[in-house]
C-alpha atoms as a PDB file:
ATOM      1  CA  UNK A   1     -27.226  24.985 -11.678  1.00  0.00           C
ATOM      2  CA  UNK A   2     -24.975  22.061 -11.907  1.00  0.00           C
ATOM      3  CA  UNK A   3     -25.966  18.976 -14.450  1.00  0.00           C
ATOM      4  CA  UNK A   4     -26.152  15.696 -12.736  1.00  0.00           C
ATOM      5  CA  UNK A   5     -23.704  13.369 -13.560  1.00  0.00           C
ATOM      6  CA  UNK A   6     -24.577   9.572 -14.585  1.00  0.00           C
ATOM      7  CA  UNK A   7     -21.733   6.584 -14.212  1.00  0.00           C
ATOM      8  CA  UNK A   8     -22.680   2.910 -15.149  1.00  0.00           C
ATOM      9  CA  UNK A   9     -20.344  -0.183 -14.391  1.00  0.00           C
ATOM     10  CA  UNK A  10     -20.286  -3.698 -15.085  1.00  0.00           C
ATOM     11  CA  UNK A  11     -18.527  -6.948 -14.151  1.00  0.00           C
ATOM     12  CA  UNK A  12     -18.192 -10.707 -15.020  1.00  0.00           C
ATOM     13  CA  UNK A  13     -16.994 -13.232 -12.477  1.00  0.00           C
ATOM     14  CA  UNK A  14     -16.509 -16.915 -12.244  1.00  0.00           C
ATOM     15  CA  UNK A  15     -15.752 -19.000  -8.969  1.00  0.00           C
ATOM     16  CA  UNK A  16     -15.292 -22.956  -8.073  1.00  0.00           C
ATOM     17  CA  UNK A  17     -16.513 -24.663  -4.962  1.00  0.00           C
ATOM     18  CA  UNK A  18     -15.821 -28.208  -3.369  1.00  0.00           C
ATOM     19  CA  UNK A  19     -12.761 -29.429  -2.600  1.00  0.00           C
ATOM     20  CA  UNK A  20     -10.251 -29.014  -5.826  1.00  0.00           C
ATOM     21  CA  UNK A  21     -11.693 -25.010  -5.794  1.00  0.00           C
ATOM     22  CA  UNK A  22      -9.014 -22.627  -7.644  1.00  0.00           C
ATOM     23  CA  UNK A  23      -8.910 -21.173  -4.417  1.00  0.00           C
ATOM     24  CA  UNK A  24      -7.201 -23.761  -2.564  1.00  0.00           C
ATOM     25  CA  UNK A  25      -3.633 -22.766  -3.421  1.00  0.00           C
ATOM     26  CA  UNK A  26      -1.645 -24.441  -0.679  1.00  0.00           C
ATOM     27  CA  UNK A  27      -1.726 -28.013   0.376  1.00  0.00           C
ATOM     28  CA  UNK A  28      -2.937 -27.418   4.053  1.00  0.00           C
ATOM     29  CA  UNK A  29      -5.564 -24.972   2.231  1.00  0.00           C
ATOM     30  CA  UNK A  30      -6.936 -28.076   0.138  1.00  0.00           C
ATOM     31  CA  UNK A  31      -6.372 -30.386   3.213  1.00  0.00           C
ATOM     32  CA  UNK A  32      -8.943 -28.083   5.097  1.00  0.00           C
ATOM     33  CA  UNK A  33     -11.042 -27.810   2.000  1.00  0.00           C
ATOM     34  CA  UNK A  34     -11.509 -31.371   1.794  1.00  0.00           C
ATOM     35  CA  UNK A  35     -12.122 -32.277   5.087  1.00  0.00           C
ATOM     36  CA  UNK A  36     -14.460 -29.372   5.669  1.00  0.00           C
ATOM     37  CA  UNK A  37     -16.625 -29.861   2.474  1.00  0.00           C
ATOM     38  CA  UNK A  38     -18.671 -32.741   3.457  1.00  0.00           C
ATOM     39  CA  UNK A  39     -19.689 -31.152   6.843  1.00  0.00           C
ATOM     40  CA  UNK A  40     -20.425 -27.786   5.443  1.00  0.00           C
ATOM     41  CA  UNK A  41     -21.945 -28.649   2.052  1.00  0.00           C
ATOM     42  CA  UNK A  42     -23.627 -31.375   0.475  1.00  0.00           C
ATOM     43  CA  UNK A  43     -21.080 -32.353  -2.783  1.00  0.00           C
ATOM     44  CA  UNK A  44     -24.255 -33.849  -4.636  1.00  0.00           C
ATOM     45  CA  UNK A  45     -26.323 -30.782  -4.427  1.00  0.00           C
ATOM     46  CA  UNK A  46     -24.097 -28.138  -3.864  1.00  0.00           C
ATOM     47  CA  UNK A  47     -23.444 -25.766  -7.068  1.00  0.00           C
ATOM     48  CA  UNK A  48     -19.979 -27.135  -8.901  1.00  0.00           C
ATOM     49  CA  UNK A  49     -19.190 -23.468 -10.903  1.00  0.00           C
ATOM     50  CA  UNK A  50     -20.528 -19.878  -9.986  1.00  0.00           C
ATOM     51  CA  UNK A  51     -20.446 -17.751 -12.522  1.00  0.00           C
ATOM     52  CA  UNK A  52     -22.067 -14.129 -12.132  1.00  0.00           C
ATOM     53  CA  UNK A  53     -22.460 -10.542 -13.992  1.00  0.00           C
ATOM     54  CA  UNK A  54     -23.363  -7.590 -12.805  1.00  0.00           C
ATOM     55  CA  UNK A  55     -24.255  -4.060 -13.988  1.00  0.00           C
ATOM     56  CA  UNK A  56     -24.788  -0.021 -12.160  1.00  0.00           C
ATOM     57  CA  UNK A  57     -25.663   3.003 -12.975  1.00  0.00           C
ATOM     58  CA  UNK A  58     -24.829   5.566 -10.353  1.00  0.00           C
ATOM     59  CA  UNK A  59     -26.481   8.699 -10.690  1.00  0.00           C
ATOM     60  CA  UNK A  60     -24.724  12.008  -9.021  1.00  0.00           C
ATOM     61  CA  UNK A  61     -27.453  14.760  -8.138  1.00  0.00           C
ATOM     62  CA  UNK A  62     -24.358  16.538  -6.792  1.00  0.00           C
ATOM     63  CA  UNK A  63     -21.661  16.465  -4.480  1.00  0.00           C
ATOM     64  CA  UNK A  64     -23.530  14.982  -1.332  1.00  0.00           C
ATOM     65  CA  UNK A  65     -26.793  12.824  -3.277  1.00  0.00           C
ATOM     66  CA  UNK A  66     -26.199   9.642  -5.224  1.00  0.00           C
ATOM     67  CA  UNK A  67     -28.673   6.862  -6.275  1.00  0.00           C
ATOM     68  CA  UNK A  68     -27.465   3.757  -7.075  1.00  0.00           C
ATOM     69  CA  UNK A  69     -29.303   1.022  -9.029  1.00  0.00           C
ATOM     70  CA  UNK A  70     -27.794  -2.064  -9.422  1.00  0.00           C
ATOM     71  CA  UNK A  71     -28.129  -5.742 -11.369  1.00  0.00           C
ATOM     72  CA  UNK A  72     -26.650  -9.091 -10.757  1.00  0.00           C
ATOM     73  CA  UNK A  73     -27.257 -11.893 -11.797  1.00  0.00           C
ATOM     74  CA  UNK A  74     -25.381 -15.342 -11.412  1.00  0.00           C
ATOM     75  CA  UNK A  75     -25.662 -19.266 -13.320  1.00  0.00           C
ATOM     76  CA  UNK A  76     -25.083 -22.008 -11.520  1.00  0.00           C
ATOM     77  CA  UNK A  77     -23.328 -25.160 -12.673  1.00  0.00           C
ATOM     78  CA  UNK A  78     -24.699 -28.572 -10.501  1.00  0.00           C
ATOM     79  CA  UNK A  79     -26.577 -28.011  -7.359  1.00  0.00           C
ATOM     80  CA  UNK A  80     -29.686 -29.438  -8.228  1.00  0.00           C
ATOM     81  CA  UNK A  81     -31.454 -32.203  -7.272  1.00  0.00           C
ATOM     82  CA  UNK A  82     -33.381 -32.319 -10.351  1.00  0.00           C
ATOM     83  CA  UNK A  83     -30.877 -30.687 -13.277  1.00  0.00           C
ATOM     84  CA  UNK A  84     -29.104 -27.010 -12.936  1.00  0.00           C
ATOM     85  CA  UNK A  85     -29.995 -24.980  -9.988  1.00  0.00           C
ATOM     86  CA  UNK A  86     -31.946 -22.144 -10.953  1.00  0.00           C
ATOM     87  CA  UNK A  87     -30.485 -18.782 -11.858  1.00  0.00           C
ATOM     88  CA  UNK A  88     -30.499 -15.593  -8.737  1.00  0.00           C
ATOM     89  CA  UNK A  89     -31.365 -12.130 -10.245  1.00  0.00           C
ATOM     90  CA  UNK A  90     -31.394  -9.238  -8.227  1.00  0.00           C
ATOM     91  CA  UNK A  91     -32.101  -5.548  -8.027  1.00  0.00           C
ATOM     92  CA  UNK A  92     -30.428  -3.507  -5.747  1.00  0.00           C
ATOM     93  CA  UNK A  93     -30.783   0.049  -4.759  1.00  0.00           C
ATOM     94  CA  UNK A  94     -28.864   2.340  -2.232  1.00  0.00           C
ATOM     95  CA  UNK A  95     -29.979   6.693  -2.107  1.00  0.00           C
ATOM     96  CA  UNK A  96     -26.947   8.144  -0.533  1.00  0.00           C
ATOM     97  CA  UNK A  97     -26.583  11.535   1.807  1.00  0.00           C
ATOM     98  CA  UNK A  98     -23.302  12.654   2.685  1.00  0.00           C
ATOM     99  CA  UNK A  99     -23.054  16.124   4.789  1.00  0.00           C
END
């Protein structure tokens, strides 16, 4: 009989909203951006800086069962009408069959 095999992971990430985001790189992108962010999101309460974690552990039963169990959670900078919006935590699991 085979052992099953265990594989954890993590990240960090960190993302800008509103119209002088990082991820405006061209000027027609932060034209758009800046015309679109008052009609899509409210400047004074949406979130300013995103910035999230994660971690998994993946177990392998064998070659066609995996269960995955996962954590993220992400800090928000702004957003809030009264201070810092609060932080999201989640758990997230996914049992996988392949055949």
């Amino acid at each position: 009989m085979r052992k099953a095999n265990f594989y954890a992971a993590g990240h960090d990430n960190r993302s800008r909203t509103g119209p002088r985001s990082r991820t405006a790189d061209s000027p027609s992108d932060q034209a758009c951006t800046k015309d679109a962010f008052p009609f899509f999101a409210d400047p004074t309460r949406a979130a300013r800086v995103a910035e999230s974690w994660g971690l998994g552990l993946n177990w392998y039963l064998n070659r066609n069962v995996k269960f995955q169990l996962n954590y993220e959670q992400t800090d928000f900078t702004g957003g809030g009408t009264k201070g810092e919006r609060p932080k999201e935590r989640a758990i997230l699991s996914r049992f996988q069959v392949a055949f």
